[in-house]
PDB file of N, CA and C in Angstrom:
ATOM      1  N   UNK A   1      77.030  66.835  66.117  1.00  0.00           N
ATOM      2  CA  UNK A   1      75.853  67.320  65.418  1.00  0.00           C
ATOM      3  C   UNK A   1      75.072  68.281  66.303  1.00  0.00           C
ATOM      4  N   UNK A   2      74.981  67.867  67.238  1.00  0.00           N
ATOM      5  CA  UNK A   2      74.306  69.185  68.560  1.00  0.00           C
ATOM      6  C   UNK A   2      74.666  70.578  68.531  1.00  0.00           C
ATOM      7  N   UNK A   3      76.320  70.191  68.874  1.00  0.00           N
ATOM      8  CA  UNK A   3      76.528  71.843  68.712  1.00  0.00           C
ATOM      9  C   UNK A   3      76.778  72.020  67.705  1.00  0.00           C
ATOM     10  N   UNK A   4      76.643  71.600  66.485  1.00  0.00           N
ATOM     11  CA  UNK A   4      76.525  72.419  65.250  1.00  0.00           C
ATOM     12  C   UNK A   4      74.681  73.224  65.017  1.00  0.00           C
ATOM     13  N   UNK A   5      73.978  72.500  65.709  1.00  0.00           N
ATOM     14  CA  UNK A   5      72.965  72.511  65.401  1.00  0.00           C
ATOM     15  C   UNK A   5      72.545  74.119  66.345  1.00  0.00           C
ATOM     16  N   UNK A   6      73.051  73.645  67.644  1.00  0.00           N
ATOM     17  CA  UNK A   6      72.936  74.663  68.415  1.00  0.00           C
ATOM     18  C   UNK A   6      73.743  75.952  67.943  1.00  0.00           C
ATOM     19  N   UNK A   7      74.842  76.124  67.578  1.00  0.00           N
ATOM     20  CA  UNK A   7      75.864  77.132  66.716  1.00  0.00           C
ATOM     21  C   UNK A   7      74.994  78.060  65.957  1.00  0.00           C
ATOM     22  N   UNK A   8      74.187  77.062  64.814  1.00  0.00           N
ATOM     23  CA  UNK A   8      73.464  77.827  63.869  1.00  0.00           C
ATOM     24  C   UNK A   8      72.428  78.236  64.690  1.00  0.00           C
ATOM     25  N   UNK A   9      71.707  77.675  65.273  1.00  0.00           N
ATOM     26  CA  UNK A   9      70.024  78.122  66.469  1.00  0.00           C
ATOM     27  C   UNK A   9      70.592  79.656  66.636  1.00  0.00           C
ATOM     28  N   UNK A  10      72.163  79.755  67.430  1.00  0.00           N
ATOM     29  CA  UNK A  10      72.144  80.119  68.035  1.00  0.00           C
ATOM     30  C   UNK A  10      72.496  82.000  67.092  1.00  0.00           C
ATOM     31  N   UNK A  11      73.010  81.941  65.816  1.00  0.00           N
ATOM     32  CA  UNK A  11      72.658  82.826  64.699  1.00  0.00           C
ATOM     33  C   UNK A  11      71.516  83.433  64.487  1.00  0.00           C
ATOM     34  N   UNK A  12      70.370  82.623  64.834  1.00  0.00           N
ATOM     35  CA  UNK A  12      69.080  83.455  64.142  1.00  0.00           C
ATOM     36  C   UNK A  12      68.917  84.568  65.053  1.00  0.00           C
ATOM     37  N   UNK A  13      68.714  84.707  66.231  1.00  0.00           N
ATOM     38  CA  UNK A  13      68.550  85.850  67.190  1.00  0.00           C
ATOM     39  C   UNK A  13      69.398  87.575  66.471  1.00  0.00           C
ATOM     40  N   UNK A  14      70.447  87.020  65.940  1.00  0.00           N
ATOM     41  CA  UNK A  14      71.374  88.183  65.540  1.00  0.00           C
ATOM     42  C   UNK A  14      70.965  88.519  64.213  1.00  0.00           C
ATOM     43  N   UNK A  15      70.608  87.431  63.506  1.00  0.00           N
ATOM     44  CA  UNK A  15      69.967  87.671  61.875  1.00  0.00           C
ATOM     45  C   UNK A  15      69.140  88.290  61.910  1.00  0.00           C
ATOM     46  N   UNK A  16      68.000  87.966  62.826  1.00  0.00           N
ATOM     47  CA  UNK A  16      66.593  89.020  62.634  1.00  0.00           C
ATOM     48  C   UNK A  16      66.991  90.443  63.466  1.00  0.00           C
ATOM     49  N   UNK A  17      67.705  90.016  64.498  1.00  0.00           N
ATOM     50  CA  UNK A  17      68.012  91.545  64.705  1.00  0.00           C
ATOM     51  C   UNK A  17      68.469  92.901  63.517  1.00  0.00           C
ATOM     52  N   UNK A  18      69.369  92.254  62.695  1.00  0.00           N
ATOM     53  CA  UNK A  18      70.058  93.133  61.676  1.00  0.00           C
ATOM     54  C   UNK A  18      69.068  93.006  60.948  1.00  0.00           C
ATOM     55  N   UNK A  19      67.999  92.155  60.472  1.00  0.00           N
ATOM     56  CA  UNK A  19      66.834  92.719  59.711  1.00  0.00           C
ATOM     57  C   UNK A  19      66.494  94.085  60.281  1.00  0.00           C
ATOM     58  N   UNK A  20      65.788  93.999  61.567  1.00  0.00           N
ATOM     59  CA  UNK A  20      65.231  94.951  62.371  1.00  0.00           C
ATOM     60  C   UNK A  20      66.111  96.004  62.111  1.00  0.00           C
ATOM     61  N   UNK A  21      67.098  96.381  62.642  1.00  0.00           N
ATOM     62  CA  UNK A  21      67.782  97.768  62.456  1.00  0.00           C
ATOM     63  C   UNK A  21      68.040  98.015  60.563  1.00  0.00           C
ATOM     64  N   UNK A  22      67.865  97.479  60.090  1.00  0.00           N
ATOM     65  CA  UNK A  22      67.985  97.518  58.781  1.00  0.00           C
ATOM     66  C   UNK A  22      67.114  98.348  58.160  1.00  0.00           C
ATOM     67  N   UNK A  23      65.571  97.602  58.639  1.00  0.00           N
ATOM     68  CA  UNK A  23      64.480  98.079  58.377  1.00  0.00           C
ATOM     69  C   UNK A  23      64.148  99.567  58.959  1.00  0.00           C
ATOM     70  N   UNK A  24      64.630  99.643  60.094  1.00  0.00           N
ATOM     71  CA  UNK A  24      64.570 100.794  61.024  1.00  0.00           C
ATOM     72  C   UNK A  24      65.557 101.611  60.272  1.00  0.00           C
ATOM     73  N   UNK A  25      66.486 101.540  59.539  1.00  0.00           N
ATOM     74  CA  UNK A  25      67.536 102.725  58.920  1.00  0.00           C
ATOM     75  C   UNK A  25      66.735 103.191  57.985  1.00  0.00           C
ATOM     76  N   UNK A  26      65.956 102.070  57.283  1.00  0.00           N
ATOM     77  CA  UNK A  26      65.364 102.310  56.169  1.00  0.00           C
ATOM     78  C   UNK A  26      64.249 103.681  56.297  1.00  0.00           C
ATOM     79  N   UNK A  27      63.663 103.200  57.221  1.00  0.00           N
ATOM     80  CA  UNK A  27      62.651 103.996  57.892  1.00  0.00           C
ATOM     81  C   UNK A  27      62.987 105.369  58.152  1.00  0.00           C
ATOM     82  N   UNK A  28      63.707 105.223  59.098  1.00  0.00           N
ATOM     83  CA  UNK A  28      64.569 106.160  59.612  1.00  0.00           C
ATOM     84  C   UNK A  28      65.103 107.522  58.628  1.00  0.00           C
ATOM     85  N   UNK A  29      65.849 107.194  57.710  1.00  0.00           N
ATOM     86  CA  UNK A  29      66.531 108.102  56.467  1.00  0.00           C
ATOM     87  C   UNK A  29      65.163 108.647  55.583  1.00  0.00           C
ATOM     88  N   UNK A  30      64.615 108.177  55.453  1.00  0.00           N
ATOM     89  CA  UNK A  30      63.205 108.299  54.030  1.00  0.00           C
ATOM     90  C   UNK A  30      64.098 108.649  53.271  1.00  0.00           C
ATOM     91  N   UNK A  31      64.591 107.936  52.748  1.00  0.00           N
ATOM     92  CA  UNK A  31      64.893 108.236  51.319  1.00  0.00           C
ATOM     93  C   UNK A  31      64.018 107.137  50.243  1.00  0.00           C
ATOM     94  N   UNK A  32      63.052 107.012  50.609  1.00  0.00           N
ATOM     95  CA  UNK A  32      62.215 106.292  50.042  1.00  0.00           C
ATOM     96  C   UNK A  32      62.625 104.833  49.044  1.00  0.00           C
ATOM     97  N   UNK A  33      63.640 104.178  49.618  1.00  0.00           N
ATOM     98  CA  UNK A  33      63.691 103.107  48.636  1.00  0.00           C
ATOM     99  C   UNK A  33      62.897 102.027  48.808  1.00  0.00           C
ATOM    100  N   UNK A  34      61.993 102.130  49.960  1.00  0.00           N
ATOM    101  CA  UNK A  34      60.949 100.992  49.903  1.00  0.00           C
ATOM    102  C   UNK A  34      60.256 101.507  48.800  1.00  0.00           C
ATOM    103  N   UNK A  35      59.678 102.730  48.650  1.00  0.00           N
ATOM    104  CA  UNK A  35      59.159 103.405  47.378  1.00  0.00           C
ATOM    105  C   UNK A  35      59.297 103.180  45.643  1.00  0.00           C
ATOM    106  N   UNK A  36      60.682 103.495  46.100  1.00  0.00           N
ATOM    107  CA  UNK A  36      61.449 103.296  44.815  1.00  0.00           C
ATOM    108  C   UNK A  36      61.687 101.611  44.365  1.00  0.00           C
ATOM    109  N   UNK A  37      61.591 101.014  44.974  1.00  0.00           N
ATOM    110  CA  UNK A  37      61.653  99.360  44.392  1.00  0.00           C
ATOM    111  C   UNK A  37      60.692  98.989  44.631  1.00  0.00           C
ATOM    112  N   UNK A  38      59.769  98.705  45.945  1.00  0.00           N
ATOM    113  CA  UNK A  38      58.247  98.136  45.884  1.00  0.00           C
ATOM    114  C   UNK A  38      58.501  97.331  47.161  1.00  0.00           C
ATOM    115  N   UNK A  39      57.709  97.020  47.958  1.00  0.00           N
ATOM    116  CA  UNK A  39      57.730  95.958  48.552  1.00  0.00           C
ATOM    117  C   UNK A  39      57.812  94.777  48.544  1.00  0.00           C
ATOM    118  N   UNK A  40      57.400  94.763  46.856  1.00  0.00           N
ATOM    119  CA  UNK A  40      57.346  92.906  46.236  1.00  0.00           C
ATOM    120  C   UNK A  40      58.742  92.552  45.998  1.00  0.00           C
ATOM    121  N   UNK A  41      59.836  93.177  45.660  1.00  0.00           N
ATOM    122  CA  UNK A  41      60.976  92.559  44.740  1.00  0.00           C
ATOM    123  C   UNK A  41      61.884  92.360  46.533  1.00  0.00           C
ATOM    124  N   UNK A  42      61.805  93.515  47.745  1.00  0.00           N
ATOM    125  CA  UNK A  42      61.855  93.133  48.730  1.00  0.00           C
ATOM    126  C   UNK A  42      61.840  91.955  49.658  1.00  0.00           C
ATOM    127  N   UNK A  43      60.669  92.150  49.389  1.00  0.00           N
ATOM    128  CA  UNK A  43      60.259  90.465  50.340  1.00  0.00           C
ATOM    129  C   UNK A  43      60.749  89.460  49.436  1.00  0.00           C
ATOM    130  N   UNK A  44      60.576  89.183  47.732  1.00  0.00           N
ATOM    131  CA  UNK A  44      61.049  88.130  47.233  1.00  0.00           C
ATOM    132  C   UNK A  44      62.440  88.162  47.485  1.00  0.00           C
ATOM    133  N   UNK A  45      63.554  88.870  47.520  1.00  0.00           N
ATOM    134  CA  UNK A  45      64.901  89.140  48.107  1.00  0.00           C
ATOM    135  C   UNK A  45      64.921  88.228  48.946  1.00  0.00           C
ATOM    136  N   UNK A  46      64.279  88.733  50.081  1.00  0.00           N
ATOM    137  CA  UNK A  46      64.751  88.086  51.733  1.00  0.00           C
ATOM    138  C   UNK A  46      64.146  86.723  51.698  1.00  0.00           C
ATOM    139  N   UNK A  47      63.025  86.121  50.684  1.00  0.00           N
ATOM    140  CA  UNK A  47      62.643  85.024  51.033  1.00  0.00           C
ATOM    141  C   UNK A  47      63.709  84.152  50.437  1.00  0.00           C
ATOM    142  N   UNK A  48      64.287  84.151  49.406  1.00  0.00           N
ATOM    143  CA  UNK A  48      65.221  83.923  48.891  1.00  0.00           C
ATOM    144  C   UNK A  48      66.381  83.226  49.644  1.00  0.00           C
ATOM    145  N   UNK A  49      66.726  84.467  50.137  1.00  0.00           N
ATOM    146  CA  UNK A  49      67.876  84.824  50.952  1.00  0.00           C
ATOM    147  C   UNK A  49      68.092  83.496  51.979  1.00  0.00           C
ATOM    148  N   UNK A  50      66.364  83.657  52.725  1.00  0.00           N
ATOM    149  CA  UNK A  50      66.262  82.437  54.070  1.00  0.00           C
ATOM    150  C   UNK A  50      66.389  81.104  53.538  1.00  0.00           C
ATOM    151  N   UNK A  51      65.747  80.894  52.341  1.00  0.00           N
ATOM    152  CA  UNK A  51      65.936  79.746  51.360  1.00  0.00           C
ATOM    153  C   UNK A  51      67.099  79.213  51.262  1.00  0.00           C
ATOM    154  N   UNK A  52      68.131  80.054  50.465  1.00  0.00           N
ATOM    155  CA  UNK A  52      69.506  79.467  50.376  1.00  0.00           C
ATOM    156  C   UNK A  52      70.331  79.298  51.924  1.00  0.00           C
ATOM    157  N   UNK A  53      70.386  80.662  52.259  1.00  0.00           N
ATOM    158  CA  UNK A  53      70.553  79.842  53.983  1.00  0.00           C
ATOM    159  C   UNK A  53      70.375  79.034  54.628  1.00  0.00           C
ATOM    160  N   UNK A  54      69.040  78.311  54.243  1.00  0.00           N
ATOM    161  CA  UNK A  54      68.648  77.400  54.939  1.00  0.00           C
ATOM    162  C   UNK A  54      69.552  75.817  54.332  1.00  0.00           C
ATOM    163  N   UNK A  55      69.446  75.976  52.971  1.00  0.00           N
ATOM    164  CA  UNK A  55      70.662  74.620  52.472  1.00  0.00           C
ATOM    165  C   UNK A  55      71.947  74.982  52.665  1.00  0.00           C
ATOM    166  N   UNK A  56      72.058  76.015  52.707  1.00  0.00           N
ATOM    167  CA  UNK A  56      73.527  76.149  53.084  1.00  0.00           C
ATOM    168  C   UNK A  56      74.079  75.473  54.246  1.00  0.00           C
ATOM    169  N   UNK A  57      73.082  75.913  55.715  1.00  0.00           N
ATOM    170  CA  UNK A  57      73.411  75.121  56.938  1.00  0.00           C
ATOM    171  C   UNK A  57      73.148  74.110  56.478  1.00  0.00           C
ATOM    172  N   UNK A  58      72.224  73.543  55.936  1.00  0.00           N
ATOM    173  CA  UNK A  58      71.657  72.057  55.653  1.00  0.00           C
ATOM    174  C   UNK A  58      73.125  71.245  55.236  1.00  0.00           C
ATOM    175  N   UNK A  59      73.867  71.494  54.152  1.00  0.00           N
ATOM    176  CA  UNK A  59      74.528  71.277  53.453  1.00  0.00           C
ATOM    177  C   UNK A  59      76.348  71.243  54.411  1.00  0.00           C
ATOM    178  N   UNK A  60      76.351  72.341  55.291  1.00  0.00           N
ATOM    179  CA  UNK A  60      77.536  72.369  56.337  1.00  0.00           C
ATOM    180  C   UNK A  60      77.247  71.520  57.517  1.00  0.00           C
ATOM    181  N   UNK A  61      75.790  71.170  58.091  1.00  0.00           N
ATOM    182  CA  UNK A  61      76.071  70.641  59.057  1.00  0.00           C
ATOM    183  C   UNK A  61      76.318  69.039  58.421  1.00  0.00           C
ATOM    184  N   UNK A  62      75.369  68.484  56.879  1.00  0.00           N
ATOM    185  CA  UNK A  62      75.781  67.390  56.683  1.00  0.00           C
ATOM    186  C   UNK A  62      77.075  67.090  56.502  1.00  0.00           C
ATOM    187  N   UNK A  63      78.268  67.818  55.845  1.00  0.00           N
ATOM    188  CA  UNK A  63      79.435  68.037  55.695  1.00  0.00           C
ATOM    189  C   UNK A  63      80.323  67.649  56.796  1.00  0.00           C
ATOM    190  N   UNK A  64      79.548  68.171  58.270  1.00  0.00           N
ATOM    191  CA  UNK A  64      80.575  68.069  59.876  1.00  0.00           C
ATOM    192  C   UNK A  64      79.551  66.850  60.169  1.00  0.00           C
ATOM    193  N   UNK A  65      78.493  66.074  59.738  1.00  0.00           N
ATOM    194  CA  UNK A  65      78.473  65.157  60.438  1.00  0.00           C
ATOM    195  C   UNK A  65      79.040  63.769  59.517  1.00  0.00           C
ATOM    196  N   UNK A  66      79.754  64.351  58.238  1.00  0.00           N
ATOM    197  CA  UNK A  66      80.219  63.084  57.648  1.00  0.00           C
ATOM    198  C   UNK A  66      81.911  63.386  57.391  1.00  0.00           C
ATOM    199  N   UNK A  67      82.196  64.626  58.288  1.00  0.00           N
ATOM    200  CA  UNK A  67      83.649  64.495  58.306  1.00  0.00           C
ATOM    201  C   UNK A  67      84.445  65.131  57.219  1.00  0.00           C
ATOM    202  N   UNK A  68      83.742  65.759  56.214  1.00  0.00           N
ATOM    203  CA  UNK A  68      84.564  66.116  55.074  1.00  0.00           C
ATOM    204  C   UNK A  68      84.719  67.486  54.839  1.00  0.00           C
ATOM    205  N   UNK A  69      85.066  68.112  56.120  1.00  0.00           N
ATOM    206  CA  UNK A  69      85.651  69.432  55.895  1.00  0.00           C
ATOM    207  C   UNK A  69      86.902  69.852  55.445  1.00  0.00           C
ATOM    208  N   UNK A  70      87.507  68.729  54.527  1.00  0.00           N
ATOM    209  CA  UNK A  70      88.292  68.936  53.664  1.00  0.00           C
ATOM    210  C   UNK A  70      88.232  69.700  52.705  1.00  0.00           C
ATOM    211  N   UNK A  71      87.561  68.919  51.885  1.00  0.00           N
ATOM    212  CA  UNK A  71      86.805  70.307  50.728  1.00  0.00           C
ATOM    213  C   UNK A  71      86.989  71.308  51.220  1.00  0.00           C
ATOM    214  N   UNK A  72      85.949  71.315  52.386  1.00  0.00           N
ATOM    215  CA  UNK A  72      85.831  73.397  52.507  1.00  0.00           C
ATOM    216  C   UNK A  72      86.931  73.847  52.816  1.00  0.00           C
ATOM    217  N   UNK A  73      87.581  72.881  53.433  1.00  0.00           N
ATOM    218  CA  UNK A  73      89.190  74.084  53.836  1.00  0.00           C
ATOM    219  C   UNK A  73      90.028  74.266  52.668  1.00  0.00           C
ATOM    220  N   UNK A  74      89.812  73.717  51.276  1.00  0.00           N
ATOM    221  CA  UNK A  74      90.802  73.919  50.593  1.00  0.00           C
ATOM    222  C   UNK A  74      89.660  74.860  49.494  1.00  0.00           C
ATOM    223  N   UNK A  75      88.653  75.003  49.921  1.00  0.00           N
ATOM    224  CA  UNK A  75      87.713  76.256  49.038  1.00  0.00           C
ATOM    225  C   UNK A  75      88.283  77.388  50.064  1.00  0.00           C
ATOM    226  N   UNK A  76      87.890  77.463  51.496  1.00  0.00           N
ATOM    227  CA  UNK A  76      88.587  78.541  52.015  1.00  0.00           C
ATOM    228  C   UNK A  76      89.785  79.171  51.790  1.00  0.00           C
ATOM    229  N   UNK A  77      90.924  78.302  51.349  1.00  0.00           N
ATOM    230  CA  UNK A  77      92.171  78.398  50.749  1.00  0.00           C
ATOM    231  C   UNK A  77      92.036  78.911  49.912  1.00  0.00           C
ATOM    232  N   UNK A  78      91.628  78.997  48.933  1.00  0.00           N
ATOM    233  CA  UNK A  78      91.768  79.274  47.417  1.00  0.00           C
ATOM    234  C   UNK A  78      90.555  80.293  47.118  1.00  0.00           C
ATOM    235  N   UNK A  79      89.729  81.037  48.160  1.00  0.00           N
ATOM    236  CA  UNK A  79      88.918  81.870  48.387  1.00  0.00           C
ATOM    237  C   UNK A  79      90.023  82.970  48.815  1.00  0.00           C
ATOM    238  N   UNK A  80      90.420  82.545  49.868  1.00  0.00           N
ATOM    239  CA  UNK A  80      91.439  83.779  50.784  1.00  0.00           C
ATOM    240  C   UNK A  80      92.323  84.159  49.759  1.00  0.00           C
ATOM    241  N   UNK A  81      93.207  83.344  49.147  1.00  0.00           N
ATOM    242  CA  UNK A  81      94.095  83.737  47.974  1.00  0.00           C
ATOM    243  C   UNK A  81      93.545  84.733  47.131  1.00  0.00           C
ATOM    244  N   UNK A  82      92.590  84.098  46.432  1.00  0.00           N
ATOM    245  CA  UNK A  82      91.752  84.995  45.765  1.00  0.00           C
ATOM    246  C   UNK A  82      91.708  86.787  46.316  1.00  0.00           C
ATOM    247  N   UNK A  83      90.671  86.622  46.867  1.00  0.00           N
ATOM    248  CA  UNK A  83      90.875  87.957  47.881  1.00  0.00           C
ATOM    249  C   UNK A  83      91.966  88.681  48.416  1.00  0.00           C
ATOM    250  N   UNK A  84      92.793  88.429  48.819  1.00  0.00           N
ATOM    251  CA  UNK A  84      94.314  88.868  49.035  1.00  0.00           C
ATOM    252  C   UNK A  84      94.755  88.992  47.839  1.00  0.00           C
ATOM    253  N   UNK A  85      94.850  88.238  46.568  1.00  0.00           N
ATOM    254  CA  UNK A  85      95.078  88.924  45.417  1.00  0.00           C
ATOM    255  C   UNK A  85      94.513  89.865  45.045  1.00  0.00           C
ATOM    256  N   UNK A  86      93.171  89.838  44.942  1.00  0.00           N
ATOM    257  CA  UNK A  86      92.860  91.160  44.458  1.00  0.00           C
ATOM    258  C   UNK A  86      92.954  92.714  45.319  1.00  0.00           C
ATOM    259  N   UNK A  87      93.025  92.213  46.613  1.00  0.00           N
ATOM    260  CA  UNK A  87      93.263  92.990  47.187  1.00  0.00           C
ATOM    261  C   UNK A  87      94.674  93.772  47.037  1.00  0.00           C
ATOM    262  N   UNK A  88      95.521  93.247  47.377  1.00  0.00           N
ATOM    263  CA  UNK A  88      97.013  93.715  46.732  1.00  0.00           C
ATOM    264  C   UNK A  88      97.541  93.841  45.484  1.00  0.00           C
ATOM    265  N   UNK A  89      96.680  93.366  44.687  1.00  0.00           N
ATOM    266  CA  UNK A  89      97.514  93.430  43.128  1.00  0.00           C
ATOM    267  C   UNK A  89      96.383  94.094  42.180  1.00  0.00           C
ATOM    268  N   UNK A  90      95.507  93.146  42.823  1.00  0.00           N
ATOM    269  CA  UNK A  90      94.236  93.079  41.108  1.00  0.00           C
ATOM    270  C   UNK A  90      93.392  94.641  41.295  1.00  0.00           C
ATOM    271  N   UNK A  91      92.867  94.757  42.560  1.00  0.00           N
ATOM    272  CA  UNK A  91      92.089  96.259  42.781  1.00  0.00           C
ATOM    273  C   UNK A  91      90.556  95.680  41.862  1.00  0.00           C
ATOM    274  N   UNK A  92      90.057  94.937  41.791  1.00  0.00           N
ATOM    275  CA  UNK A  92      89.244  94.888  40.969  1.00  0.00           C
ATOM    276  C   UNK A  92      87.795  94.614  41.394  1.00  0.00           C
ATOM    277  N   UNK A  93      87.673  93.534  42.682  1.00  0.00           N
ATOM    278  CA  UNK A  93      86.313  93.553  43.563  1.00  0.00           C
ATOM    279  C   UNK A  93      86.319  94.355  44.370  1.00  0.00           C
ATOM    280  N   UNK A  94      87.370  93.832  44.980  1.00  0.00           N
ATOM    281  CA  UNK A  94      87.702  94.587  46.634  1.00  0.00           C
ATOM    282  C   UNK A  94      87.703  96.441  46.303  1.00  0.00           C
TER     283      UNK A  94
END
């Protein structure tokens, strides 16, 4: 549970960074889409965003401290398939 805990800690430093340069491209280009959408639909985005992130780890580290990374490896399975199909055959997300 530690180093899972520490794993994720150790994510946020890089998350807010790519906010930062994000924001800074934004800036940077003016092509005004802070303009063009608003600041409100923005920030509700990213609060969002930290929200589900936040159960998400919630939800993976309970997962590794009760052992059942079964599931996820057979969602990863059948995720990758997915994707490699469409990638080679389907053309349709990818």
């Amino acid at each position: 549970k530690t180093a899972a805990d520490f794993s994720f800690l150790l994510s946020i430093p890089a998350i807010l960074a790519a906010v930062v340069m994000d924001v800074y491209d934004i800036i940077q280009t003016g092509e005004n889409t802070l303009a063009s959408i608003g600041a409100g639909p923005l920030v509700l985005g990213m609060i969002f965003a930290a929200v589900s992130g936040f159960f998400a780890v919630k939800v993976m580290i309970k997962m590794i401290q009760n052992r059942k990374l079964k599931v996820f490896s057979w969602y990863l399975w059948v995720l990758g398939a997915l994707i490699l199909l469409d990638q080679l055959v389907l053309h349709i997300v990818f």
